[in-house]
Structures are given as structure tokens and as C-alpha cells.
C-alpha atoms as a PDB file:
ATOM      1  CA  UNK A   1     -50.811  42.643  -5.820  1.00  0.00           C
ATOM      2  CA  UNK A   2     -49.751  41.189  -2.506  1.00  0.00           C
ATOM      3  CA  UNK A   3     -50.025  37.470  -1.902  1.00  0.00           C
ATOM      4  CA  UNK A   4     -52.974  36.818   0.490  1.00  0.00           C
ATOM      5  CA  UNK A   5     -52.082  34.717   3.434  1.00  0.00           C
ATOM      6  CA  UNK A   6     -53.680  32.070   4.620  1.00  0.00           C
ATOM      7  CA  UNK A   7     -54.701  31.555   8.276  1.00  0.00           C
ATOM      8  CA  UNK A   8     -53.320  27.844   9.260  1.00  0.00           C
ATOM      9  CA  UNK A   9     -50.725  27.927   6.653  1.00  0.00           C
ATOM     10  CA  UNK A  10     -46.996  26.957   7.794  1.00  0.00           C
ATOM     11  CA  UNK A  11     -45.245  27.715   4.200  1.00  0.00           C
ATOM     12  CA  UNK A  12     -43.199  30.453   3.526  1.00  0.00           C
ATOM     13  CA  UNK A  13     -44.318  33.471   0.938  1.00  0.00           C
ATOM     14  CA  UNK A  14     -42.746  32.238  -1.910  1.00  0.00           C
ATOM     15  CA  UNK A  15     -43.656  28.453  -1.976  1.00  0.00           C
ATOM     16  CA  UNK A  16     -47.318  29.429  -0.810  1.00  0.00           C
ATOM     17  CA  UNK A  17     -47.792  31.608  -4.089  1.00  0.00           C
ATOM     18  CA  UNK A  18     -46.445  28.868  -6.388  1.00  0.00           C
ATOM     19  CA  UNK A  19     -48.487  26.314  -4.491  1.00  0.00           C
ATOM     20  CA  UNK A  20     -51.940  28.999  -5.003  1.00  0.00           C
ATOM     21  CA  UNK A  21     -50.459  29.202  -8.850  1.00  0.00           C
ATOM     22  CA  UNK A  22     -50.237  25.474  -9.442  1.00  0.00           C
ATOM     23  CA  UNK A  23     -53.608  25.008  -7.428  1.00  0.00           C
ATOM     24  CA  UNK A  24     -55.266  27.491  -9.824  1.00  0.00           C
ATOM     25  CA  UNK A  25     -53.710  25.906 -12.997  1.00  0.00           C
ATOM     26  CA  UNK A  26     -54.649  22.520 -12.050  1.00  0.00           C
ATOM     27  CA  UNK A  27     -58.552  23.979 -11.505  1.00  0.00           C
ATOM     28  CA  UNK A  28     -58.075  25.795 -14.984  1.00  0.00           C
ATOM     29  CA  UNK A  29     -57.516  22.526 -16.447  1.00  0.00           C
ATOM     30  CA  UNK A  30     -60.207  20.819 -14.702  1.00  0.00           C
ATOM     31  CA  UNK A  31     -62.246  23.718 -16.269  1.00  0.00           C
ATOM     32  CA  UNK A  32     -60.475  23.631 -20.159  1.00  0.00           C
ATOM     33  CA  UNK A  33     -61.995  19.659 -19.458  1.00  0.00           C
ATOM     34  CA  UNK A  34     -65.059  21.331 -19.651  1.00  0.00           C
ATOM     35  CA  UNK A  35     -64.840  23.073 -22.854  1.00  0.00           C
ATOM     36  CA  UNK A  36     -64.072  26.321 -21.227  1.00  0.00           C
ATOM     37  CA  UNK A  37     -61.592  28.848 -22.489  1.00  0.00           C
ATOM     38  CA  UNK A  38     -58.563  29.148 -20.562  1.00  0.00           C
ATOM     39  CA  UNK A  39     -57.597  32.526 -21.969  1.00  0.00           C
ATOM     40  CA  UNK A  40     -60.766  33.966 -20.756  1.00  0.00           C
ATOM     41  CA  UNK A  41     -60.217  33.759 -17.211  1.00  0.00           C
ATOM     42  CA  UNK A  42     -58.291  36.570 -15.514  1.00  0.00           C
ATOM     43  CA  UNK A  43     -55.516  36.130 -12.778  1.00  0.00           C
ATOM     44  CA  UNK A  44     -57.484  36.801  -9.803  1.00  0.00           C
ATOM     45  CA  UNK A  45     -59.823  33.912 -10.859  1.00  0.00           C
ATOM     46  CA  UNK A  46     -56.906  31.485 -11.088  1.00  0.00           C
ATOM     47  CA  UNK A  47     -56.357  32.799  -7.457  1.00  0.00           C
ATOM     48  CA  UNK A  48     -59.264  32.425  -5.889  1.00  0.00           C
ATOM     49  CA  UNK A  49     -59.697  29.069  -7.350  1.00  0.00           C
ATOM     50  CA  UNK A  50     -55.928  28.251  -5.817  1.00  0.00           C
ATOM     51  CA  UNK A  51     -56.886  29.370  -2.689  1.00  0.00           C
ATOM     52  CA  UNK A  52     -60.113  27.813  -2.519  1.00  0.00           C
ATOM     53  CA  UNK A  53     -58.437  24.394  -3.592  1.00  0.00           C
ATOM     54  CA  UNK A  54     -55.892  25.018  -0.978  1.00  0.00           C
ATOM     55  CA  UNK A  55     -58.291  25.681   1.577  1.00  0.00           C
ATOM     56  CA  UNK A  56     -59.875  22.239   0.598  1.00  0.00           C
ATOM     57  CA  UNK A  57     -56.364  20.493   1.187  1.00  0.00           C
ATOM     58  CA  UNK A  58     -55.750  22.385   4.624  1.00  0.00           C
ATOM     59  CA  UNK A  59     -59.227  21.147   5.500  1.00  0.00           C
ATOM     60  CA  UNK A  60     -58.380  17.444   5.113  1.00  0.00           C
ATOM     61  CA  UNK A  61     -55.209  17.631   6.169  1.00  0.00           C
ATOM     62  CA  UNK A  62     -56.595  19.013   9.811  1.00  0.00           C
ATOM     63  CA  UNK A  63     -59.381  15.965   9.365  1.00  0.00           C
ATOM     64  CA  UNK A  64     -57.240  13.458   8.821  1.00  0.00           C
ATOM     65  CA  UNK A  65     -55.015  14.409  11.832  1.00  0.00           C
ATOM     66  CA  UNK A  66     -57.946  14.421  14.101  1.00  0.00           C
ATOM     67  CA  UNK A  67     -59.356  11.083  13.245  1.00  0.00           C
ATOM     68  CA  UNK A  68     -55.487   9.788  13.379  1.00  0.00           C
ATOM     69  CA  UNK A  69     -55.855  11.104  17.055  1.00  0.00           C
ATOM     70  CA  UNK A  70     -58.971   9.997  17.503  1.00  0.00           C
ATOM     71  CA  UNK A  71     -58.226   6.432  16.900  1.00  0.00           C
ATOM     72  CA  UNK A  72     -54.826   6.026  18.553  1.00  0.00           C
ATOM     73  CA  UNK A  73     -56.732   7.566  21.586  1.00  0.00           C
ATOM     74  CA  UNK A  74     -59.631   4.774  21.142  1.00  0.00           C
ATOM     75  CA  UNK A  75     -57.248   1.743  20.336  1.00  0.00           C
ATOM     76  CA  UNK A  76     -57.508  -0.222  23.855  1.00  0.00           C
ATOM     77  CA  UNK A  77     -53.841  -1.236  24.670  1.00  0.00           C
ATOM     78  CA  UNK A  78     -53.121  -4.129  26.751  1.00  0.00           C
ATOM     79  CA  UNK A  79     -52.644  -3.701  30.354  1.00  0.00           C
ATOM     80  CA  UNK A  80     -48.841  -5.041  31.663  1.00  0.00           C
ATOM     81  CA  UNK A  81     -48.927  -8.513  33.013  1.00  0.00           C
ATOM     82  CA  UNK A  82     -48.429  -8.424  37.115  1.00  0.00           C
ATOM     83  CA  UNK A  83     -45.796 -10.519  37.513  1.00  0.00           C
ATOM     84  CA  UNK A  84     -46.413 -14.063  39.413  1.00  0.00           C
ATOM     85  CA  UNK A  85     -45.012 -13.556  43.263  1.00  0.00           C
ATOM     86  CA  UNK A  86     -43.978 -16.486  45.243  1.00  0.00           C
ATOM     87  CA  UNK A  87     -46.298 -16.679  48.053  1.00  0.00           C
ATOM     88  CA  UNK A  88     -44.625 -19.349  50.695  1.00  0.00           C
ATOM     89  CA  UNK A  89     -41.304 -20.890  50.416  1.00  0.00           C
ATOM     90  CA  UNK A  90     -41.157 -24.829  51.360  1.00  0.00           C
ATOM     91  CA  UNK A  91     -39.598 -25.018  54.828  1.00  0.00           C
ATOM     92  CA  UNK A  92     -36.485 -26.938  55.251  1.00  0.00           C
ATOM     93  CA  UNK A  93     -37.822 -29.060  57.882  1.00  0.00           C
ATOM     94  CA  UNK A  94     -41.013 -30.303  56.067  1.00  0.00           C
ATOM     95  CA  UNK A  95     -38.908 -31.130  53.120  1.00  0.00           C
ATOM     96  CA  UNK A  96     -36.930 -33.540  55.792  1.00  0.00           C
ATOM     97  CA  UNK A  97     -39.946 -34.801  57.335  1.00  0.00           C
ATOM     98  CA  UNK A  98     -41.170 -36.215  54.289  1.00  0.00           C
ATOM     99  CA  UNK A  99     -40.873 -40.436  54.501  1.00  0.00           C
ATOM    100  CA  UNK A 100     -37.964 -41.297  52.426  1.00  0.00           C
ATOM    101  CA  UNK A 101     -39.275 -44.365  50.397  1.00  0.00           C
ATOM    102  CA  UNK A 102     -38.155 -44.291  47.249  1.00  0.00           C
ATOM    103  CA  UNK A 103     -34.452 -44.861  48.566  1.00  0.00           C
ATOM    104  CA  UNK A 104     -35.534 -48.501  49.719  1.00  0.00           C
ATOM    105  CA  UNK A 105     -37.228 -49.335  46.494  1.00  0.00           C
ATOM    106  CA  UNK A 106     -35.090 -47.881  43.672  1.00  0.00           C
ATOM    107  CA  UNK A 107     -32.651 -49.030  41.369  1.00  0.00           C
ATOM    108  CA  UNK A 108     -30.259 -50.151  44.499  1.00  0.00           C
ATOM    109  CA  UNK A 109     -32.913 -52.509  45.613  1.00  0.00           C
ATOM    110  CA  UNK A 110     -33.327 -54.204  42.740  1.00  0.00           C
ATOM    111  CA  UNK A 111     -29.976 -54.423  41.734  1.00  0.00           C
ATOM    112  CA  UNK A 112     -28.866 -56.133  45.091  1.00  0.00           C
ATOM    113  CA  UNK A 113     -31.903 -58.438  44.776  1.00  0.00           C
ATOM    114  CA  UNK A 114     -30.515 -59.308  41.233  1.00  0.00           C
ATOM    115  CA  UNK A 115     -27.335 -59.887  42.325  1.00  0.00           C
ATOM    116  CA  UNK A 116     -29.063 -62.001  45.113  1.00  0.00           C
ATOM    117  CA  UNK A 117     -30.742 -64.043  42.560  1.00  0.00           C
ATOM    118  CA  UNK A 118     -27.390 -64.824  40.828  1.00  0.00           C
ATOM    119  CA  UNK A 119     -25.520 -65.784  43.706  1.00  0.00           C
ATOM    120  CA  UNK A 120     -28.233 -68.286  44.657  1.00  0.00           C
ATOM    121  CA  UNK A 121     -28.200 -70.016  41.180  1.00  0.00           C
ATOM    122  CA  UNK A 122     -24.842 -69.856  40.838  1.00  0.00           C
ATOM    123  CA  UNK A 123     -24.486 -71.494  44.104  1.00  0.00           C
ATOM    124  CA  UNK A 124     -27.438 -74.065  43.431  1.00  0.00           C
ATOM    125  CA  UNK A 125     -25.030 -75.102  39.815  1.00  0.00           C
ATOM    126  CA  UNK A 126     -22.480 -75.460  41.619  1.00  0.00           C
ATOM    127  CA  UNK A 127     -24.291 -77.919  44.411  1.00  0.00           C
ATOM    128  CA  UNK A 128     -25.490 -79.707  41.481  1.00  0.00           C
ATOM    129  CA  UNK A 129     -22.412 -80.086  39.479  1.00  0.00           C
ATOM    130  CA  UNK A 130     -20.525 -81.233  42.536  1.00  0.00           C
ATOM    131  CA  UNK A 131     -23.377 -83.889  43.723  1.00  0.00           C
ATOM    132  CA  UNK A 132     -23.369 -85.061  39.695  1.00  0.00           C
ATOM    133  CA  UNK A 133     -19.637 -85.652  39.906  1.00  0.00           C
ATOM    134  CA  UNK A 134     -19.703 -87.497  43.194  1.00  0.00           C
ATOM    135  CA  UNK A 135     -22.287 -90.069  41.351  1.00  0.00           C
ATOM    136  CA  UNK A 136     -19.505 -90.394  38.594  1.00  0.00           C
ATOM    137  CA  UNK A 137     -16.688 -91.191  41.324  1.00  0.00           C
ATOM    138  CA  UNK A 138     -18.842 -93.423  42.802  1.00  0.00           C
ATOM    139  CA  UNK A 139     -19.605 -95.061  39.353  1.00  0.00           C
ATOM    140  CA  UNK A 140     -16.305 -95.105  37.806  1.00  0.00           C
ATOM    141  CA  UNK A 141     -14.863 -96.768  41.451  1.00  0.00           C
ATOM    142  CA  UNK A 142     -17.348 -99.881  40.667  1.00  0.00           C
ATOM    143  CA  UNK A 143     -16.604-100.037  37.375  1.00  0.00           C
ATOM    144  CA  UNK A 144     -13.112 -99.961  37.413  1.00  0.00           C
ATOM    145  CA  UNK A 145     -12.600-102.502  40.085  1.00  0.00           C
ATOM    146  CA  UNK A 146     -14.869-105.096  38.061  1.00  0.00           C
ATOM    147  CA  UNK A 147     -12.845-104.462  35.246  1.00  0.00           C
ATOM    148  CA  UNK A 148      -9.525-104.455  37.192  1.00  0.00           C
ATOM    149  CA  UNK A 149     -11.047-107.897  38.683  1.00  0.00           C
ATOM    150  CA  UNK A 150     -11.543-109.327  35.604  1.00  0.00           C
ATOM    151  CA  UNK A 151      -7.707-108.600  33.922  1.00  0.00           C
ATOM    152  CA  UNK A 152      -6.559-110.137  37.209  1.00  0.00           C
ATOM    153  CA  UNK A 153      -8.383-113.351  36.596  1.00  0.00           C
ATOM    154  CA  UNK A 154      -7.154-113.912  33.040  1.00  0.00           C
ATOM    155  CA  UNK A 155      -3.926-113.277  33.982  1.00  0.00           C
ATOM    156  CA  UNK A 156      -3.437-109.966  31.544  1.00  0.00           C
ATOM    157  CA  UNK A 157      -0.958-106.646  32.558  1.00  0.00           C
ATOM    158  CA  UNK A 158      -1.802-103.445  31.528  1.00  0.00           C
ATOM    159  CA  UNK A 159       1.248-103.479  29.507  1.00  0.00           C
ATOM    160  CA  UNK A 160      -1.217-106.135  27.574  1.00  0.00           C
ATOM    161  CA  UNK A 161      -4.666-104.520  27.476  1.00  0.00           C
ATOM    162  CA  UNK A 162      -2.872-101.593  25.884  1.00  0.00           C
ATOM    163  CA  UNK A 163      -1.905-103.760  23.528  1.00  0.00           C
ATOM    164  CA  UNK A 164      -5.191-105.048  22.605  1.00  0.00           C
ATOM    165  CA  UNK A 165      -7.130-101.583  23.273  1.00  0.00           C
ATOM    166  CA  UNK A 166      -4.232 -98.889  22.530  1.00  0.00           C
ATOM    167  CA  UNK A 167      -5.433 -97.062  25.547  1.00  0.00           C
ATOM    168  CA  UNK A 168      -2.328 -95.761  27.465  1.00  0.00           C
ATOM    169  CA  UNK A 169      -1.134 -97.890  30.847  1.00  0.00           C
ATOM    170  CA  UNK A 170      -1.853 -94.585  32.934  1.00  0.00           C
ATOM    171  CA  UNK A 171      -5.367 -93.992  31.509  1.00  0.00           C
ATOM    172  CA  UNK A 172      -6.544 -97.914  32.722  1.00  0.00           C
ATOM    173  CA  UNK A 173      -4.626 -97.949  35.385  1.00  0.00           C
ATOM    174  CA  UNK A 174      -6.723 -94.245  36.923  1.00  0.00           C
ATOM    175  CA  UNK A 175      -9.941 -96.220  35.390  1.00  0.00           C
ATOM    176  CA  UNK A 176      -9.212 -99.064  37.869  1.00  0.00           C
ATOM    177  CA  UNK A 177      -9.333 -97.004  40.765  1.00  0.00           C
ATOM    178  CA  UNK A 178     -11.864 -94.622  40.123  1.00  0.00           C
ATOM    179  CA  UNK A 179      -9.145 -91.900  39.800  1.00  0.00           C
ATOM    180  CA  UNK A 180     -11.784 -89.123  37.991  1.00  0.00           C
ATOM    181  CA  UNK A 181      -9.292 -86.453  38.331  1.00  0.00           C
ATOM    182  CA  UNK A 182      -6.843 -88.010  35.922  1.00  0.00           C
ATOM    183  CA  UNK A 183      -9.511 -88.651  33.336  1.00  0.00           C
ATOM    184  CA  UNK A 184     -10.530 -86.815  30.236  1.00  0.00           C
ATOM    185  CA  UNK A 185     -14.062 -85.521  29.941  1.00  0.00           C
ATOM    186  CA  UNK A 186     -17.135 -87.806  31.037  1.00  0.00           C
ATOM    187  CA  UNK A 187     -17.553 -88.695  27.187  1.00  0.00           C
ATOM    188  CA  UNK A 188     -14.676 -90.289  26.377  1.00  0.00           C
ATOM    189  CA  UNK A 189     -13.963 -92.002  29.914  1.00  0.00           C
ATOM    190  CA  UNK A 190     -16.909 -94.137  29.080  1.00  0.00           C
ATOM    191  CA  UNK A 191     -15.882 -95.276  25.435  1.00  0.00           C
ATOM    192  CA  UNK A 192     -12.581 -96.370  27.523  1.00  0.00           C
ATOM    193  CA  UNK A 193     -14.367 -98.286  29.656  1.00  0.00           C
ATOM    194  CA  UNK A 194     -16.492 -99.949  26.835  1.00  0.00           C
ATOM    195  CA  UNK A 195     -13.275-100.178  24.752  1.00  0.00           C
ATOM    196  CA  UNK A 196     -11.800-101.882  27.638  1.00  0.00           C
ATOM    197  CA  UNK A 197     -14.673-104.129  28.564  1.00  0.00           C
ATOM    198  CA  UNK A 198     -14.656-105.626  24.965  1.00  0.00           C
ATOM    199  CA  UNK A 199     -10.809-106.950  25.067  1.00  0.00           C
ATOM    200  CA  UNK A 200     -11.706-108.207  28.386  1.00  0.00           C
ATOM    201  CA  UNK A 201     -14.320-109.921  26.770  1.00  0.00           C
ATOM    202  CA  UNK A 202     -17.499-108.237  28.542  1.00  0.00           C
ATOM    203  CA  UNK A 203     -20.264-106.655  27.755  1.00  0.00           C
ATOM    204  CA  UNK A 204     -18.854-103.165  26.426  1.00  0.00           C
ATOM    205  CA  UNK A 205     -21.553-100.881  25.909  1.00  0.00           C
ATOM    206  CA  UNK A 206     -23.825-102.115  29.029  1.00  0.00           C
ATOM    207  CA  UNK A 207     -21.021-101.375  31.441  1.00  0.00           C
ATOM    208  CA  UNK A 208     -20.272 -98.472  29.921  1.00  0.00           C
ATOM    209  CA  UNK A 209     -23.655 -97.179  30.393  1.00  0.00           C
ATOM    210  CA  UNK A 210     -23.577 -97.595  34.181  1.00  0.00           C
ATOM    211  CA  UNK A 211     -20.894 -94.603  33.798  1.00  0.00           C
ATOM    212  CA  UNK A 212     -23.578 -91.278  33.908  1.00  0.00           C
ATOM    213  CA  UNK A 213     -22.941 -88.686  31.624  1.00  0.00           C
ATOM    214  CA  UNK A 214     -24.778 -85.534  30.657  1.00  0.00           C
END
């Protein structure tokens, strides 16, 4: 018996007949699940049913490629982007004839008017430290020559009031003439001078309180 061929079939002889043989055993079955005889049916049945079955396959095969097509054909696919394209350039002299004002105002400015601001204070302290001191010189001059006034009329050295007070000869003797240079700090020049004023016999604390302080 030769092996019909089939029309749209791509297999060889061999593998075609086996593939008609298993298609027709696999029907058989289908049929023996039916409660009918296998035995009964002859070879050429078991072929036609093969190559009916494979006919079915064939069939779907060639549908199922043409709806494949069909919808890789009908998906829409996204168009490329046009790329963006620069339309105008800036030109070099508009860029320059823009007013430069930010230059004037930025952190330079205000950095030189900070440093503006501490020079003035700095130089308004110092005013203010000097004009304080010059009220002490002037102060410490009166003082000193009352009390330098006053040993001189009781007859006392310095060698003696540094006895009495334990204040060295140099210290009373720069308190006398208003000397501020030679003097310790404005705090303890005027418990000297109320130190003093009390072996002298005065009023200590009220002339030491005509000595300003901070």
C-alpha cells in the first residue's frame, strides 16, 4: 500500500506514516472509550482516521499562523520621537547687553558693608574707651594732689604711709601725680586711694568714689 501524501505537509515519508499511525491509534482509543471493538476495525480505517486527524492539526496550525499575522500586522507601534532642534542660538552681544546688577548687590556688597559696619564700631569703642580714660586721668590728677596735699601738711614721707598702708613708695608716689600709666587696673587704683585716704585720716571710700570705674 503506498503512503498517501498529504498536500501542505513538510515531513518526510517515514515520520508522516508514523505520525498517520499514531493519529489513527489515538482515534482508535477515543473509539475503544466508546465501547467499540478495536480488533474490528481494519487498517485502512485507522488511516483514514490518521489522516483525517492530521488534516485537523494542519488546519489549525495554518489558523493559528494567520491570526499570529493578523495581529502583529494590527498591533499599532509607536511612531519614533522627532528629536527637539534648537531653533535660535543666544547672540553673544545680547548676552553682554544685559544690565549687570547682580555684581553690585551680591555677596561682595554685603561683605564690604559688613566689614564697614565693624570698622565703624570698632572705631566708635575705641573713641569711647579713650574719652573714658581721659576722665580717669583727669580724676586720679585731683585726687592724688589732695591726697599728696594732705601727707605734706602732717608732715608724713612716703617711706611712712607705706608703713601705715603697705602700699609700695612707687605705687603712691604715681597716685600723687595722676601717673595712670603706672597703675594697675581701674579696680584696684581706687581701693589704693581709699586705703590711702584712711591713714591720712580722710574720708576713704567717698574719695575713692570720685575715681570712675566701669
Amino acid at each position: 500500500m503506498k503512503t498517501p501524501q498529504f498536500s501542505g505537509s513538510k515531513l518526510p515519508p517515514s515520520s508522516e506514516y508514523a505520525l498517520i499511525l499514531g493519529a489513527g491509534a489515538t482515534a482508535a482509543i477515543s473509539i475503544a472509550a466508546q465501547q467499540v471493538a478495536v480488533a474490528t476495525l481494519p487498517v485502512t480505517t485507522l488511516v483514514a482516521l490518521g489522516l483525517l486527524n492530521r488534516y485537523r492539526l494542519d488546519q489549525r496550525l495554518q489558523d493559528s499562523e494567520t491570526e499570529g499575522f493578523t495581529l502583529e500586522a494590527a498591533t499599532p507601534r509607536p511612531a519614533p520621537a522627532n528629536p527637539q532642534r534648537v531653533t535660535a542660538q543666544p547672540r553673544p552681544d545680547a548676552i553682554s547687553a544685559r544690565p549687570q546688577t547682580a555684581a553690585t548687590s551680591g555677596p561682595s556688597a554685603r561683605f564690604s558693608d559688613q566689614r564697614h559696619y565693624i570698622h565703624e564700631t570698632l572705631a566708635k569703642k575705641l573713641q569711647a574707651r579713650a574719652d573714658f580714660a581721659a576722665i580717669q586721668q583727669a580724676s586720679l590728677q585731683k585726687v592724688g594732689a589732695y591726697l599728696q596735699q594732705t601727707r605734706q601738711e602732717k608732715a608724713l614721707s612716703l617711706e611712712d604711709v607705706y608703713q601705715r598702708t603697705f602700699i609700695q613708695p612707687h605705687t603712691l608716689k604715681a597716685i600723687e601725680s595722676g601717673n595712670l600709666q603706672q597703675l594697675p587696673e581701674p579696680f584696684y587704683i581706687r581701693a589704693f586711694i581709699q586705703k590711702y585716704a584712711s591713714a591720712l585720716g580722710l574720708e576713704g571710700a567717698s574719695l575713692a568714689a570720685d575715681f570712675p570705674t566701669l
